[in-house]
C-alpha atoms as a PDB file:
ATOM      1  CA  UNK A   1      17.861   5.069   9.903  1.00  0.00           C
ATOM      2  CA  UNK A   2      18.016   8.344   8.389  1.00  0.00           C
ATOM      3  CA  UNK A   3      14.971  10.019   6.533  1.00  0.00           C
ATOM      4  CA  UNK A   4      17.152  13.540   5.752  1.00  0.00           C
ATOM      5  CA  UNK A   5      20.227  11.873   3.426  1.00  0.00           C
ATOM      6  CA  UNK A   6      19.654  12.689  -0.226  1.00  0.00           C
ATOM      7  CA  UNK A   7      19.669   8.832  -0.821  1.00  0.00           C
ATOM      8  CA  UNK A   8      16.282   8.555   1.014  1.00  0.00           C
ATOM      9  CA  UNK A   9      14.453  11.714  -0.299  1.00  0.00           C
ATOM     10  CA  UNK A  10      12.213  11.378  -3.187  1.00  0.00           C
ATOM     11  CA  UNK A  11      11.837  15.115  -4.880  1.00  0.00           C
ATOM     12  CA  UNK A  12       8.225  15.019  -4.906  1.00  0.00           C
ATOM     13  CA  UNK A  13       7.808  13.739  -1.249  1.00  0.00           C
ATOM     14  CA  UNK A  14       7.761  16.016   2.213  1.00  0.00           C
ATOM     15  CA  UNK A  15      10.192  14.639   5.376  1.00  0.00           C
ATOM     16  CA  UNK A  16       7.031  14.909   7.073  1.00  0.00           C
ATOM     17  CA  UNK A  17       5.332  12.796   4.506  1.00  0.00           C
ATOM     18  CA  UNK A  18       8.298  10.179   4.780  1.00  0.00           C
ATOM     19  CA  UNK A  19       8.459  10.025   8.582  1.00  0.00           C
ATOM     20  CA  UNK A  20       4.506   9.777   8.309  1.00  0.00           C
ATOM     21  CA  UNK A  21       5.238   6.677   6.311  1.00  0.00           C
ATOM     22  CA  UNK A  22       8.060   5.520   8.452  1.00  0.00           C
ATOM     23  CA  UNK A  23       5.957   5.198  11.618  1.00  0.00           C
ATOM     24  CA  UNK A  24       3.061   4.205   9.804  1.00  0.00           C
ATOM     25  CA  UNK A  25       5.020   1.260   8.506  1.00  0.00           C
ATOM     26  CA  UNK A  26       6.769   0.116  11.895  1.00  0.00           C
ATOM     27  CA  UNK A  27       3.193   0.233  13.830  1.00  0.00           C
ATOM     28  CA  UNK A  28       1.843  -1.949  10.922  1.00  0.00           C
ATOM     29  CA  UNK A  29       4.768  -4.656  11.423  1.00  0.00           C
ATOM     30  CA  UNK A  30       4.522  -4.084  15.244  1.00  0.00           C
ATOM     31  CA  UNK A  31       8.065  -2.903  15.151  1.00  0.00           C
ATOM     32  CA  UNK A  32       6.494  -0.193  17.177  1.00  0.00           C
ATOM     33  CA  UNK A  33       4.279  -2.198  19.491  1.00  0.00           C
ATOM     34  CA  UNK A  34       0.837  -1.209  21.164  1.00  0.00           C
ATOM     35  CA  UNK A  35       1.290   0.317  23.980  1.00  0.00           C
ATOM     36  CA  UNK A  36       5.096   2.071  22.951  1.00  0.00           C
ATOM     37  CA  UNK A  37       5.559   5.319  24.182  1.00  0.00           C
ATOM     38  CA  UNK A  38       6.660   7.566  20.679  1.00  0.00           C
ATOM     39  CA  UNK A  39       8.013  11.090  21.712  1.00  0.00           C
ATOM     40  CA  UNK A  40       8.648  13.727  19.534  1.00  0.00           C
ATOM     41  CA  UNK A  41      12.652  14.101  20.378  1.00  0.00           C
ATOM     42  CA  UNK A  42      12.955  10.352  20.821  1.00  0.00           C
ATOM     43  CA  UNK A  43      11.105   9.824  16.735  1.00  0.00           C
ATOM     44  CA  UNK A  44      13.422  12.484  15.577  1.00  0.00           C
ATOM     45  CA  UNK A  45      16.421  10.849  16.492  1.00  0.00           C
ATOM     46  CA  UNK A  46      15.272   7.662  15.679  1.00  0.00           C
ATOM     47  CA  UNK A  47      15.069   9.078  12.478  1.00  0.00           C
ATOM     48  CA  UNK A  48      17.333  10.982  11.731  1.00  0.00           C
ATOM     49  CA  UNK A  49      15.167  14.422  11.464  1.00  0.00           C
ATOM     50  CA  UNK A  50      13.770  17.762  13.218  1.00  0.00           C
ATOM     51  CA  UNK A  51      11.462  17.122  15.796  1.00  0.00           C
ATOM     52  CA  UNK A  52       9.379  19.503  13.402  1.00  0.00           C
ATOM     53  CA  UNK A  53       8.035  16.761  10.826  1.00  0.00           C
ATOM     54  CA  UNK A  54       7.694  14.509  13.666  1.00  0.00           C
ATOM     55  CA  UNK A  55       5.226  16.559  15.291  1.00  0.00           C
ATOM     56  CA  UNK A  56       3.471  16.715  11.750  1.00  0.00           C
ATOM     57  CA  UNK A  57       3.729  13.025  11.164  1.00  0.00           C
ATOM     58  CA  UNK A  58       2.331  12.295  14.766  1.00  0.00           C
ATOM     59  CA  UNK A  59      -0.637  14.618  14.069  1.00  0.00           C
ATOM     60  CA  UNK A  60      -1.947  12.401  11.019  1.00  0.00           C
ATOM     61  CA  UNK A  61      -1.321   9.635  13.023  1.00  0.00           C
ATOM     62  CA  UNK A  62      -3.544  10.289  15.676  1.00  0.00           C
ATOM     63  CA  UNK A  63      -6.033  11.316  13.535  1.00  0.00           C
ATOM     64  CA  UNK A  64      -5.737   7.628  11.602  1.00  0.00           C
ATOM     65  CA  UNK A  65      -6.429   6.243  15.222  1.00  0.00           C
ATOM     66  CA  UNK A  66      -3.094   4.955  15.320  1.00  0.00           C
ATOM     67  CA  UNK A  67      -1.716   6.866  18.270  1.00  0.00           C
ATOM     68  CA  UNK A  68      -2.657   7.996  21.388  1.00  0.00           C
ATOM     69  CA  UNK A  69      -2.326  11.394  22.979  1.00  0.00           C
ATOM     70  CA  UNK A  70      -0.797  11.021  26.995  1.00  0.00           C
ATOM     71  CA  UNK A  71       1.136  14.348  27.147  1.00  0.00           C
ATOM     72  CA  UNK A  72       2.158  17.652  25.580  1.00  0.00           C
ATOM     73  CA  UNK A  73       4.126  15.739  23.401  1.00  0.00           C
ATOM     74  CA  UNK A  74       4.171  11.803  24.337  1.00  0.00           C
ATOM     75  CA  UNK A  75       1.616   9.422  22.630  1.00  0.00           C
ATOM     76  CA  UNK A  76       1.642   6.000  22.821  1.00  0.00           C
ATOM     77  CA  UNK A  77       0.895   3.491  20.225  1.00  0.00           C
ATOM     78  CA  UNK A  78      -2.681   2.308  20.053  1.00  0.00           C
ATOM     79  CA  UNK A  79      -4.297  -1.004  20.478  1.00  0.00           C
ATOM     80  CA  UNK A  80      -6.711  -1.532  17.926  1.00  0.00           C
ATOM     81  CA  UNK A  81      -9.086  -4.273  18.303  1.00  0.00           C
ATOM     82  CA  UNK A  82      -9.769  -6.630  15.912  1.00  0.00           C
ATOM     83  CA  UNK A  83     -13.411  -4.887  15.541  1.00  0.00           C
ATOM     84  CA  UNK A  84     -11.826  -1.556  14.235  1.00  0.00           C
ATOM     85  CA  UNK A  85      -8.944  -3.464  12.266  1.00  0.00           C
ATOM     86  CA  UNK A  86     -12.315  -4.862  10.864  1.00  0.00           C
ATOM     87  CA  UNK A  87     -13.650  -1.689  10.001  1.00  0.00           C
ATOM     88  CA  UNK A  88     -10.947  -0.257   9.083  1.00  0.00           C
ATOM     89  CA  UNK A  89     -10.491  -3.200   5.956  1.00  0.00           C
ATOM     90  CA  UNK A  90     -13.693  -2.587   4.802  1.00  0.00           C
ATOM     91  CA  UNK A  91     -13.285   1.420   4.763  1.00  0.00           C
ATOM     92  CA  UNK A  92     -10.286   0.657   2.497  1.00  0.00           C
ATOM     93  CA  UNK A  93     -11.843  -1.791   0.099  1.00  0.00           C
ATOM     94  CA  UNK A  94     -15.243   0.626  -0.230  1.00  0.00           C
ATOM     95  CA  UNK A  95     -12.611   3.543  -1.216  1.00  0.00           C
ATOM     96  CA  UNK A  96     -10.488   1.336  -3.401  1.00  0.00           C
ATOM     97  CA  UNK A  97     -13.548   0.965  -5.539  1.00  0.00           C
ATOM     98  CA  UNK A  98     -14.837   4.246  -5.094  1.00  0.00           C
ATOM     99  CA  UNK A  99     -11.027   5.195  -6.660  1.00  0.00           C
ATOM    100  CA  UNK A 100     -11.992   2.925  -9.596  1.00  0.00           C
ATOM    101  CA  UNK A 101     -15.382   4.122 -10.526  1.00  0.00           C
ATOM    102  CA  UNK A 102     -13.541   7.883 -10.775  1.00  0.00           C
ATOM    103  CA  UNK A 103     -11.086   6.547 -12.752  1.00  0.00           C
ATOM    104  CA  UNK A 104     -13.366   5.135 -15.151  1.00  0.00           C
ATOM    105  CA  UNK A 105     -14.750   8.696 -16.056  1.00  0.00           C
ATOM    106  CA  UNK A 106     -11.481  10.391 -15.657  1.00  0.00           C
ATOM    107  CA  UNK A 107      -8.805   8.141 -16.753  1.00  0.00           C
ATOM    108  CA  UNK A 108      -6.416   9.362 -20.118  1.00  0.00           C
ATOM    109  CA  UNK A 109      -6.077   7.255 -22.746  1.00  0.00           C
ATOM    110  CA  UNK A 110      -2.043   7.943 -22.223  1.00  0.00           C
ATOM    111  CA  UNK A 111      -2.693   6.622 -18.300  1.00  0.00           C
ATOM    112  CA  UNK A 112      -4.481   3.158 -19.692  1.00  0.00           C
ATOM    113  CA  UNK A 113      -1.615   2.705 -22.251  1.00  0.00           C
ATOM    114  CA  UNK A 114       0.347   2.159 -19.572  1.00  0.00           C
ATOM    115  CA  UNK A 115      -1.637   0.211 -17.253  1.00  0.00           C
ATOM    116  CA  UNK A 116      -1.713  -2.124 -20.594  1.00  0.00           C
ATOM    117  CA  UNK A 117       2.292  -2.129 -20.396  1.00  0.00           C
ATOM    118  CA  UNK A 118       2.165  -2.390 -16.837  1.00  0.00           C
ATOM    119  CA  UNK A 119       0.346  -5.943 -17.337  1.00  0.00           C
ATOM    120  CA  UNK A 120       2.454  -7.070 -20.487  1.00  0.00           C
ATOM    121  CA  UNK A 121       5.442  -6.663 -18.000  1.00  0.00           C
ATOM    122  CA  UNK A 122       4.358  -8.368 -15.126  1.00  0.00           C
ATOM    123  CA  UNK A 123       3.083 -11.350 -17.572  1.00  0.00           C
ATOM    124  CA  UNK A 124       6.690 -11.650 -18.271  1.00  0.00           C
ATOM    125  CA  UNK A 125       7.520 -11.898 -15.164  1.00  0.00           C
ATOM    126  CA  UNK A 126       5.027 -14.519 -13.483  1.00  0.00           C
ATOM    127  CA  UNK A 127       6.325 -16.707 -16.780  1.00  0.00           C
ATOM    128  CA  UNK A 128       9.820 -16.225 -15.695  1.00  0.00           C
ATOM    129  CA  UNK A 129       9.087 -17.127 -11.890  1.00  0.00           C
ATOM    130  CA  UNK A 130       7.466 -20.082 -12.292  1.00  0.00           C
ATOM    131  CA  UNK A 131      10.160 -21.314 -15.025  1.00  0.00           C
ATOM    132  CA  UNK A 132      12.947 -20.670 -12.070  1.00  0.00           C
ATOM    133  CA  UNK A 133      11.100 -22.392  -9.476  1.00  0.00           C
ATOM    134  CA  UNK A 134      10.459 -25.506 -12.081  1.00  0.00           C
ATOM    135  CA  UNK A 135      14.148 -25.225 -12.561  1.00  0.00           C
ATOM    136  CA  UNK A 136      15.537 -24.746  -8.784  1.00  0.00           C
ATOM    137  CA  UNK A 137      16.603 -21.427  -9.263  1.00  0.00           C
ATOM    138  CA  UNK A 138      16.292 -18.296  -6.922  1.00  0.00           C
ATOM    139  CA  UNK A 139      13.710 -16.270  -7.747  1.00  0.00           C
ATOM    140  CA  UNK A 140      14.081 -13.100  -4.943  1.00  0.00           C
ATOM    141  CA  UNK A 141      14.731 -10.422  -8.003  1.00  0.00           C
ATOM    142  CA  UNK A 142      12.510 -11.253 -10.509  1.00  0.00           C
ATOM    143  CA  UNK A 143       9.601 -11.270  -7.611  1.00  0.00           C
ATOM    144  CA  UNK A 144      10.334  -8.208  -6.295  1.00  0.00           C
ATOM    145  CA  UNK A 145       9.832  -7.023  -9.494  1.00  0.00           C
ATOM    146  CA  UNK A 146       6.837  -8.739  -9.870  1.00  0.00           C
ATOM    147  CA  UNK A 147       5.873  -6.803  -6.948  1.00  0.00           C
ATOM    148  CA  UNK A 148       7.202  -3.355  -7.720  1.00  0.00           C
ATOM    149  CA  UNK A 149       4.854  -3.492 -10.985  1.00  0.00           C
ATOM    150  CA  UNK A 150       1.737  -4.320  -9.326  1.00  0.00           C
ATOM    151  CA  UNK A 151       2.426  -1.517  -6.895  1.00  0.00           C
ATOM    152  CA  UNK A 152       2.540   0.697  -9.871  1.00  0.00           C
ATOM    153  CA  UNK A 153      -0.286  -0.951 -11.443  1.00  0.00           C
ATOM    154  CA  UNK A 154      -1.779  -0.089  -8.346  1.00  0.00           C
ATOM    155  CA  UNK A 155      -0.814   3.309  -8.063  1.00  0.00           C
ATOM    156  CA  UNK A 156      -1.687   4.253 -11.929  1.00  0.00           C
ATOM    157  CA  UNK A 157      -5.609   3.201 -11.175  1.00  0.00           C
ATOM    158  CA  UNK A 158      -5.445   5.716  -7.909  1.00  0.00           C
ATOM    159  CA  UNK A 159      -3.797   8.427 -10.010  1.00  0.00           C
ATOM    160  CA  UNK A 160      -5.756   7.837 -12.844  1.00  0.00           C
ATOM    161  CA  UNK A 161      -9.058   9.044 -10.399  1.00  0.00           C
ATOM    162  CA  UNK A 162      -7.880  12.133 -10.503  1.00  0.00           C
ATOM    163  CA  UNK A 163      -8.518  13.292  -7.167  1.00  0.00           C
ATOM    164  CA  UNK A 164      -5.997  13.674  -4.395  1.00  0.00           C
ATOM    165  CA  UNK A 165      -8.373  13.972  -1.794  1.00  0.00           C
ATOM    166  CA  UNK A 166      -9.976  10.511  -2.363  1.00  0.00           C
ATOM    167  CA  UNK A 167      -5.961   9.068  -2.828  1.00  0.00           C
ATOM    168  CA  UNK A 168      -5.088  10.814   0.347  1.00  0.00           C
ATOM    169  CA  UNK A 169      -8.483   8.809   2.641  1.00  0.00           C
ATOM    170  CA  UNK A 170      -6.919   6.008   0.951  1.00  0.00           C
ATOM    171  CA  UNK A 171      -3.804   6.085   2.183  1.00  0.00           C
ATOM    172  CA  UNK A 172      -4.844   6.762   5.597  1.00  0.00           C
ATOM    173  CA  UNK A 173      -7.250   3.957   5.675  1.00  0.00           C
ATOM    174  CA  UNK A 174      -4.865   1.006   5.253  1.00  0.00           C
ATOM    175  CA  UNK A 175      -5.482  -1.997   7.339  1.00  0.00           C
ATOM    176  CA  UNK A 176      -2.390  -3.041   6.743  1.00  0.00           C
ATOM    177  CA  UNK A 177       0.730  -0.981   5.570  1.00  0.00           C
ATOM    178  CA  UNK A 178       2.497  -1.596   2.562  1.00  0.00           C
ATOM    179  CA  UNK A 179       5.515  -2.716   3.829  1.00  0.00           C
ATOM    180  CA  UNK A 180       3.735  -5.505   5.680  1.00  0.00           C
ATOM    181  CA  UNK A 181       1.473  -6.163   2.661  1.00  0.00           C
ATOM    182  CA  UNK A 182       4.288  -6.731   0.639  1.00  0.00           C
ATOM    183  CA  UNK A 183       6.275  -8.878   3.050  1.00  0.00           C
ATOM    184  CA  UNK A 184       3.668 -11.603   2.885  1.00  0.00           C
ATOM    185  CA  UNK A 185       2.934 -11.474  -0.643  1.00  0.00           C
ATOM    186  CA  UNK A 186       6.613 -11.899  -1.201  1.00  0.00           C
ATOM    187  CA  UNK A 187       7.147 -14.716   1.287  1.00  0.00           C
ATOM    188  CA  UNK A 188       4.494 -16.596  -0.800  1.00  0.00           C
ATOM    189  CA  UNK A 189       6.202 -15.985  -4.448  1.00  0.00           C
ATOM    190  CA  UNK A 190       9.430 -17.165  -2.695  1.00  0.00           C
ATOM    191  CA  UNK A 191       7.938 -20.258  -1.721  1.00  0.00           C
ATOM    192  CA  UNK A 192       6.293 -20.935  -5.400  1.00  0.00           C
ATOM    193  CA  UNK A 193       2.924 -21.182  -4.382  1.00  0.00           C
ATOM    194  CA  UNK A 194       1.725 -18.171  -7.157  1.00  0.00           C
ATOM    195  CA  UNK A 195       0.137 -16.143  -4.061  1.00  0.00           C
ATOM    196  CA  UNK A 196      -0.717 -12.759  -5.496  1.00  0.00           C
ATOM    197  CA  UNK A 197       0.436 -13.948  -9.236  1.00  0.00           C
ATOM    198  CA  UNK A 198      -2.733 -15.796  -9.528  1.00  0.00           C
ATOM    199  CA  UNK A 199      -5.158 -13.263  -8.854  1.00  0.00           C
ATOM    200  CA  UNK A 200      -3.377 -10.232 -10.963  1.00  0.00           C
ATOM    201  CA  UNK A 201      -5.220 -11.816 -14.194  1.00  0.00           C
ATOM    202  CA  UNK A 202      -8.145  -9.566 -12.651  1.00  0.00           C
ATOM    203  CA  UNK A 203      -6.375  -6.720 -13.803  1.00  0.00           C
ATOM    204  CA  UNK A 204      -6.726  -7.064 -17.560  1.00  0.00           C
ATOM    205  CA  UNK A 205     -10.602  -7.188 -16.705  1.00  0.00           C
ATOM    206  CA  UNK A 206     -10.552  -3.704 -14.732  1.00  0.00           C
ATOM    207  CA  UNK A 207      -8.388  -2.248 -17.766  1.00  0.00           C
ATOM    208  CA  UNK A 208     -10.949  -3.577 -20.280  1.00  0.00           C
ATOM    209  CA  UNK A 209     -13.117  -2.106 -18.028  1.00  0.00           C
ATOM    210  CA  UNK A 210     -11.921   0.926 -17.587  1.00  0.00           C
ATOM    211  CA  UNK A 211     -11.378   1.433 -21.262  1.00  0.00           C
ATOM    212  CA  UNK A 212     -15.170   0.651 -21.541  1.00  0.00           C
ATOM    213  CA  UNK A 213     -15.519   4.050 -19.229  1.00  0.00           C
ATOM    214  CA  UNK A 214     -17.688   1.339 -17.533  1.00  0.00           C
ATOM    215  CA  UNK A 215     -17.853   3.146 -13.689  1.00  0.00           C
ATOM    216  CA  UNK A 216     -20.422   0.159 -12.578  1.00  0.00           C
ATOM    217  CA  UNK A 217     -18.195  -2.902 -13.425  1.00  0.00           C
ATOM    218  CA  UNK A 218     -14.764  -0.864 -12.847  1.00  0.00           C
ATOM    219  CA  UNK A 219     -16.208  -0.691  -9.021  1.00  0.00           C
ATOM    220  CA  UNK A 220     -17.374  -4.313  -8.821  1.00  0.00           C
ATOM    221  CA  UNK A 221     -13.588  -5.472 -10.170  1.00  0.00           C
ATOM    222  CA  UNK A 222     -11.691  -3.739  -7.493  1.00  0.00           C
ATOM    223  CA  UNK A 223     -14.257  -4.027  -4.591  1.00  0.00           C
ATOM    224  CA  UNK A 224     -14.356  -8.115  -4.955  1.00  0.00           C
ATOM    225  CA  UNK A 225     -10.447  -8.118  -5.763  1.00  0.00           C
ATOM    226  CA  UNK A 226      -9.901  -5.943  -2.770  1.00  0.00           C
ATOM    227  CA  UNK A 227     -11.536  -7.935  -0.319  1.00  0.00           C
ATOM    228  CA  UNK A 228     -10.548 -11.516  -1.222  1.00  0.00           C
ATOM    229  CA  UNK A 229      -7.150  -9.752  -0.967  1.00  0.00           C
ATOM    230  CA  UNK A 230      -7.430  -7.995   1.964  1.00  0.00           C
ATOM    231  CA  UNK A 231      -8.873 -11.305   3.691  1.00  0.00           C
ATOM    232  CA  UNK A 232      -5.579 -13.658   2.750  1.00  0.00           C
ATOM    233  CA  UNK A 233      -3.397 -10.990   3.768  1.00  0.00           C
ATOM    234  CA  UNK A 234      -5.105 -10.607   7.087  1.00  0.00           C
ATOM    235  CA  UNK A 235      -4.920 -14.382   7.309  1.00  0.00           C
ATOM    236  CA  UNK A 236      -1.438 -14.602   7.584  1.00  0.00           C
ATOM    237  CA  UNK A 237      -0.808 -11.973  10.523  1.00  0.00           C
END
């Protein structure tokens, strides 16, 4: 697994910033179990990259609680008990809202446009999933693109706060990455059981909402959606 090949690199995102994500993402799934011993040479070839963005990536990872210092440079994955994983869930859903509630004051009218579109395509979509499954027929494409448009649904709201520093606590606080978040989701559209389809009607009431400049109600949306979410997801681990 390389992070360096052109294929992988997205212009607008660091190596550092994509290892970051890469170990973030295989302690999440326990690829990386509690307890693993990471080291910087070992990561970098792991990865394919300098030990340099390691080191970086390791860093932010210890200061998300996620790894544990043992040497120079040796940490070991850390076991987080289900208090903190806990804790950690309800850091993320207080920050989802408070991403909401700036995005109500700050949010373009070119920015809700799209979260409009956004929702007109994945409506589409959830009609054309549950039409396959009626019919028998595979439905892997269509929900990952069900998925790939609430993720930028998603994304849109954060960006639409207009303030990296709150986007950037967010990302740090997952409880679960979004790899793993996604897997499960997935698993459930496969199967035909509308997990995650069902609750995405939500949206249109945070981009009403929104539109309203309503911070108070924008805040309640998210914060409610977020933690019946969170609590399903967590469910299946």
């Amino acid at each position: 697994m390389s992070l360096s090949s052109p294929e992988t690199t997205a212009a607008t995102t660091t190596i550092a910033e994509r290892v970051y994500q890469a170990l973030r993402s295989q302690i999440g799934s326990g690829e990386l179990e509690p307890g693993a011993k990471m080291t910087e040479r070992g990561m970098a070839e792991r990865l394919g990259v300098s030990p340099t963005p390691v080191r970086e990536a390791i860093r932010r990872l210890e200061l998300d609680g996620l790894v544990e210092r043992v040497g120079p440079r040796t940490t070991l994955v850390a076991r987080i008990e289900e208090d903190a994983s806990h804790d950690l869930a309800e850091v993320e859903v207080a920050l989802r809202g408070l991403a909401a509630r700036f995005a109500a004051r700050h949010a373009t009218d070119d920015e809700l446009d799209e979260l409009d579109r956004l929702l007109d395509e994945a409506d589409d979509l959830v009609i054309l999933i549950r039409a396959r499954h009626r019919e028998g027929k595979p439905v892997e494409k269509h929900a990952d693109r069900f998925l790939d448009v609430l993720g930028r649904f998603n994304e849109q709201v954060n960006a639409a706060a207009h303030n990296p520093v709150l986007v950037r606590l967010l990302e740090q606080s997952r409880s679960l990455t979004p790899s793993r978040q996604r897997e499960i989701s997935r698993s459930h559209l496969l199967a035909g059981d509308d997990f995650g389809a069902d609750r995405y009607a939500e949206h249109r009431a945070l981009v009403v909402a929104l539109r309203a400049r309503d911070a108070v109600e924008t805040e309640r949306i998210v914060t409610e959606h977020a933690a019946r979410g969170l609590l399903d997801l967590r469910r299946e681990i």
